[in-house]
C-alpha atoms as a PDB file:
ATOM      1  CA  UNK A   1      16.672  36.127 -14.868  1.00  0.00           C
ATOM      2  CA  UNK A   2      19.643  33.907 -16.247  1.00  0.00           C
ATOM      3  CA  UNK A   3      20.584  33.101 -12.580  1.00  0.00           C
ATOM      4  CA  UNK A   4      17.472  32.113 -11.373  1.00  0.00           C
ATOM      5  CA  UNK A   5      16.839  29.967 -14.618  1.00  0.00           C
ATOM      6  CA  UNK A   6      20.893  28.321 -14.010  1.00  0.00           C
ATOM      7  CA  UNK A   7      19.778  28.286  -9.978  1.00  0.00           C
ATOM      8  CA  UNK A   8      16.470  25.728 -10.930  1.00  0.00           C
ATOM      9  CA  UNK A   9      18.237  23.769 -13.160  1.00  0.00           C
ATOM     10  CA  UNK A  10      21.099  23.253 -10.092  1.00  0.00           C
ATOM     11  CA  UNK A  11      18.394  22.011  -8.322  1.00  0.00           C
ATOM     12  CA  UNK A  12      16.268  19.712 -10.561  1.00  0.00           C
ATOM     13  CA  UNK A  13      19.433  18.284 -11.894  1.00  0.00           C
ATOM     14  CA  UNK A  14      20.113  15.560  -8.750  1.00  0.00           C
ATOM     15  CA  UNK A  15      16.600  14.275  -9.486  1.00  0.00           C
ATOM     16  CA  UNK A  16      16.937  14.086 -13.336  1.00  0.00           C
ATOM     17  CA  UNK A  17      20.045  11.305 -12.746  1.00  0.00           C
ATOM     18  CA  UNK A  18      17.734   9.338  -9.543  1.00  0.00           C
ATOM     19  CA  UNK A  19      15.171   8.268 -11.886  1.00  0.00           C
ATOM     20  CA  UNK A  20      16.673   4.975 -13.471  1.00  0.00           C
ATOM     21  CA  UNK A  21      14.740   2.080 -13.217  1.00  0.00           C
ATOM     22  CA  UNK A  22      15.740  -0.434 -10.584  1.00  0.00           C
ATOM     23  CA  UNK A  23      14.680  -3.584  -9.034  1.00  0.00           C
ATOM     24  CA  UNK A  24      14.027  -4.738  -5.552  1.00  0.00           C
ATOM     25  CA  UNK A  25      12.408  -7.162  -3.560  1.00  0.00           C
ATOM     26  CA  UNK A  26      11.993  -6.811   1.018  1.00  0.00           C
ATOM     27  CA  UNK A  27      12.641  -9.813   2.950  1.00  0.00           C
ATOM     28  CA  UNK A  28       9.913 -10.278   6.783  1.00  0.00           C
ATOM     29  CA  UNK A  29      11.191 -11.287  10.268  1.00  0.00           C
ATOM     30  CA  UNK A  30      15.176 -11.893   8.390  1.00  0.00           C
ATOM     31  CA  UNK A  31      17.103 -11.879  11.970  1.00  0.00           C
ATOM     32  CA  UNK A  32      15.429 -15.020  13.266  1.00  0.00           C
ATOM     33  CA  UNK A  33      11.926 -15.837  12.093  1.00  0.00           C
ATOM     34  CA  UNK A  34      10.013 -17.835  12.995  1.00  0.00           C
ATOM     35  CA  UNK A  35       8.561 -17.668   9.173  1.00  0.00           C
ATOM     36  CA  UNK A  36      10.636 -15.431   6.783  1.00  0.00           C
ATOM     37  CA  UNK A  37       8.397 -13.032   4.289  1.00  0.00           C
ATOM     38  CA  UNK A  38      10.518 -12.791   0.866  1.00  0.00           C
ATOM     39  CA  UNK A  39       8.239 -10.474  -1.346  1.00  0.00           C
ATOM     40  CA  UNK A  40       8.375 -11.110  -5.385  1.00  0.00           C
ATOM     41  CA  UNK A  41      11.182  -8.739  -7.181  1.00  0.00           C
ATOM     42  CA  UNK A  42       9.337  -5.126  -8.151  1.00  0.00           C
ATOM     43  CA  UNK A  43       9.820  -2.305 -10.157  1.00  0.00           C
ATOM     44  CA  UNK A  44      11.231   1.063  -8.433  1.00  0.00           C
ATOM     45  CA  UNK A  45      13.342   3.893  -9.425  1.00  0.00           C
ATOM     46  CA  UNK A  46      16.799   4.980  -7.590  1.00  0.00           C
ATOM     47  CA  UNK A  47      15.212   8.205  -5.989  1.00  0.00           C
ATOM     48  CA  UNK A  48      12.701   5.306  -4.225  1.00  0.00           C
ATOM     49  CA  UNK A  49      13.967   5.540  -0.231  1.00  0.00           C
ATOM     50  CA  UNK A  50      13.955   2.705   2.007  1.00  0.00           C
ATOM     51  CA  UNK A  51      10.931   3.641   4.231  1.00  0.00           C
ATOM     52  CA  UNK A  52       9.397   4.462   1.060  1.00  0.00           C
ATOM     53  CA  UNK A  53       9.169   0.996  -0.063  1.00  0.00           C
ATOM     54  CA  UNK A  54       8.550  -0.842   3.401  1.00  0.00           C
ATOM     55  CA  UNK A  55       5.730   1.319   3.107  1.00  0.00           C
ATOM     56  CA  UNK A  56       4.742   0.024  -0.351  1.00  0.00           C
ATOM     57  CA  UNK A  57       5.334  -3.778   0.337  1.00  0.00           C
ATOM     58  CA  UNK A  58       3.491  -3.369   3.641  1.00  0.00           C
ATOM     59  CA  UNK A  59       0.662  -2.016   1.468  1.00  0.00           C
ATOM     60  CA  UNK A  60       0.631  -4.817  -0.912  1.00  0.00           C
ATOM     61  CA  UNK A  61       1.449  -7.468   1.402  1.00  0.00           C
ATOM     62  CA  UNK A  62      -0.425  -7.644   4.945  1.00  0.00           C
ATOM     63  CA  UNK A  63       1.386 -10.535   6.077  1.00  0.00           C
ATOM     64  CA  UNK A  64       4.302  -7.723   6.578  1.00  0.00           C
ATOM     65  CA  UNK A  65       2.356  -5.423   8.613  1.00  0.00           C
ATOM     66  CA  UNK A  66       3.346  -7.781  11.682  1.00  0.00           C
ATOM     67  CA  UNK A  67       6.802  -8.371  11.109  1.00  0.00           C
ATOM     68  CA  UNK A  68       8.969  -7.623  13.255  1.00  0.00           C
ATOM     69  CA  UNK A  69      11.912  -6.401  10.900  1.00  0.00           C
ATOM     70  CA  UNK A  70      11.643  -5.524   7.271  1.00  0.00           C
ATOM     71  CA  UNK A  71      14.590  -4.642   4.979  1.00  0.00           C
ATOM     72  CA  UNK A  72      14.923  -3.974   1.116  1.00  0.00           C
ATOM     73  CA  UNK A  73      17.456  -4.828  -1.391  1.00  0.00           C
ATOM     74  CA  UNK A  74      18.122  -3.575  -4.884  1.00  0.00           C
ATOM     75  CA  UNK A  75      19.008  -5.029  -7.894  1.00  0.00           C
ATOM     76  CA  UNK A  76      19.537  -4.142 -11.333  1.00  0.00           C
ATOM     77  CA  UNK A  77      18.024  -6.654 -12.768  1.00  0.00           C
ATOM     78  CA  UNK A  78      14.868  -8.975 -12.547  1.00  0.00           C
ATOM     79  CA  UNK A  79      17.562 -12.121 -13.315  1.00  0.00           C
ATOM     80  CA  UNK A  80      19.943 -11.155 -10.759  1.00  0.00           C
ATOM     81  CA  UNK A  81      16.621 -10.194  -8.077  1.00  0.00           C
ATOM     82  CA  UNK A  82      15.062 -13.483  -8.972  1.00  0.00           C
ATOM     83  CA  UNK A  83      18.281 -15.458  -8.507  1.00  0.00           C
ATOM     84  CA  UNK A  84      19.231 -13.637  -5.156  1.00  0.00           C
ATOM     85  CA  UNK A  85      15.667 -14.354  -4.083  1.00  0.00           C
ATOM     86  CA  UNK A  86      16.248 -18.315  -4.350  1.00  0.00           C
ATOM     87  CA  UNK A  87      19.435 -17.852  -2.872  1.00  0.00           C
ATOM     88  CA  UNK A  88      18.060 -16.473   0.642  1.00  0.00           C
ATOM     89  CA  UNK A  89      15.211 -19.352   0.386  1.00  0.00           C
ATOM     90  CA  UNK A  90      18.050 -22.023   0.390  1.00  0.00           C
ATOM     91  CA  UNK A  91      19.835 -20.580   3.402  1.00  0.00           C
ATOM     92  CA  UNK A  92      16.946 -19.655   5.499  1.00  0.00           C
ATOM     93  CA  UNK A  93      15.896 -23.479   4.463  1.00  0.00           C
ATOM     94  CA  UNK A  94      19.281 -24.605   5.996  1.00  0.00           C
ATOM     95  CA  UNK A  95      18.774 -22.080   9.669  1.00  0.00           C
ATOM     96  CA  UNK A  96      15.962 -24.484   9.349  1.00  0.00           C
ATOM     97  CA  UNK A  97      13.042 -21.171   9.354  1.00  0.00           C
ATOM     98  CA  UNK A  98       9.842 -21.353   7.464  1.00  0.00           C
ATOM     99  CA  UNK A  99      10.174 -19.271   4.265  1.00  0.00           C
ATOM    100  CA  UNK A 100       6.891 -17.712   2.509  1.00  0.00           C
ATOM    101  CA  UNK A 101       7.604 -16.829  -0.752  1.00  0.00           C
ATOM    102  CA  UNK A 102       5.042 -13.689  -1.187  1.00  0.00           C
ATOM    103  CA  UNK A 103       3.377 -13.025  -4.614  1.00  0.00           C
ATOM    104  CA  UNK A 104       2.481 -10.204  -6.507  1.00  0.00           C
ATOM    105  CA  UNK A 105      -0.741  -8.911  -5.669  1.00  0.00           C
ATOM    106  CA  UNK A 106      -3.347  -9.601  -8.267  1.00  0.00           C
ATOM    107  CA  UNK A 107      -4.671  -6.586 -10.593  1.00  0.00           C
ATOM    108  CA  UNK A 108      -8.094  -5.689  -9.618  1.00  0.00           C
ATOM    109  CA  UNK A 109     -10.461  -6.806 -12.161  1.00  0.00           C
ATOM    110  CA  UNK A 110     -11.813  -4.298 -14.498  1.00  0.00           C
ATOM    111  CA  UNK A 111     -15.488  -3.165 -13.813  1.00  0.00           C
ATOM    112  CA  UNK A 112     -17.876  -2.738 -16.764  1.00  0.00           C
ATOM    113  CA  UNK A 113     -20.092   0.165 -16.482  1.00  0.00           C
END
């Protein structure tokens, strides 16, 4: 009994550290446009994968269902996402691409019953 309980806690114990609370924000057509997607910064945890959370922005964002390359980066911060994010709109702006700065998608409005 002591080895099975020691064998489940060997095995939960990678996904007990993966949970910390990151931040990321995916970036539409990045290799060469014509109009760059840069999706607000979100909330995500560590143990989030990558295709997990093209997934996700695809979901919230249809203008990213057509694009022809999607990637995701991490932050671990809001500041440093936010920052980052006005970076990439000041050198697309130079390659001379369109950028689209994406928004959060609204909450849907509460129903009364």
């Amino acid at each position: 009994m002591r080895t099975l309980l020691l064998l489940a806690a060997l095995m939960a114990a990678p996904l007990l550290h993966a949970q910390n609370v990151i931040h990321a924000m995916a970036i539409g057509n990045w290799r060469n446009g014509p109009v760059v997607y840069l999706t607000p910064v979100f909330a995500t945890t560590e143990a989030a994968t990558t295709p997990q959370l093209i997934d996700r922005v695809k979901r919230e964002h249809p203008e990213l269902a057509a694009a022809a390359d999607i990637d995701v980066m991490r932050f671990a911060t809001v500041e440093e996402g936010e920052a980052h994010r006005a970076s990439l709109k000041a050198k697309y702006g130079v390659r001379k691409l369109e950028v689209v700065l994406l928004e959060a998608p609204a909450a849907a409005p509460a129903t009364k019953p």
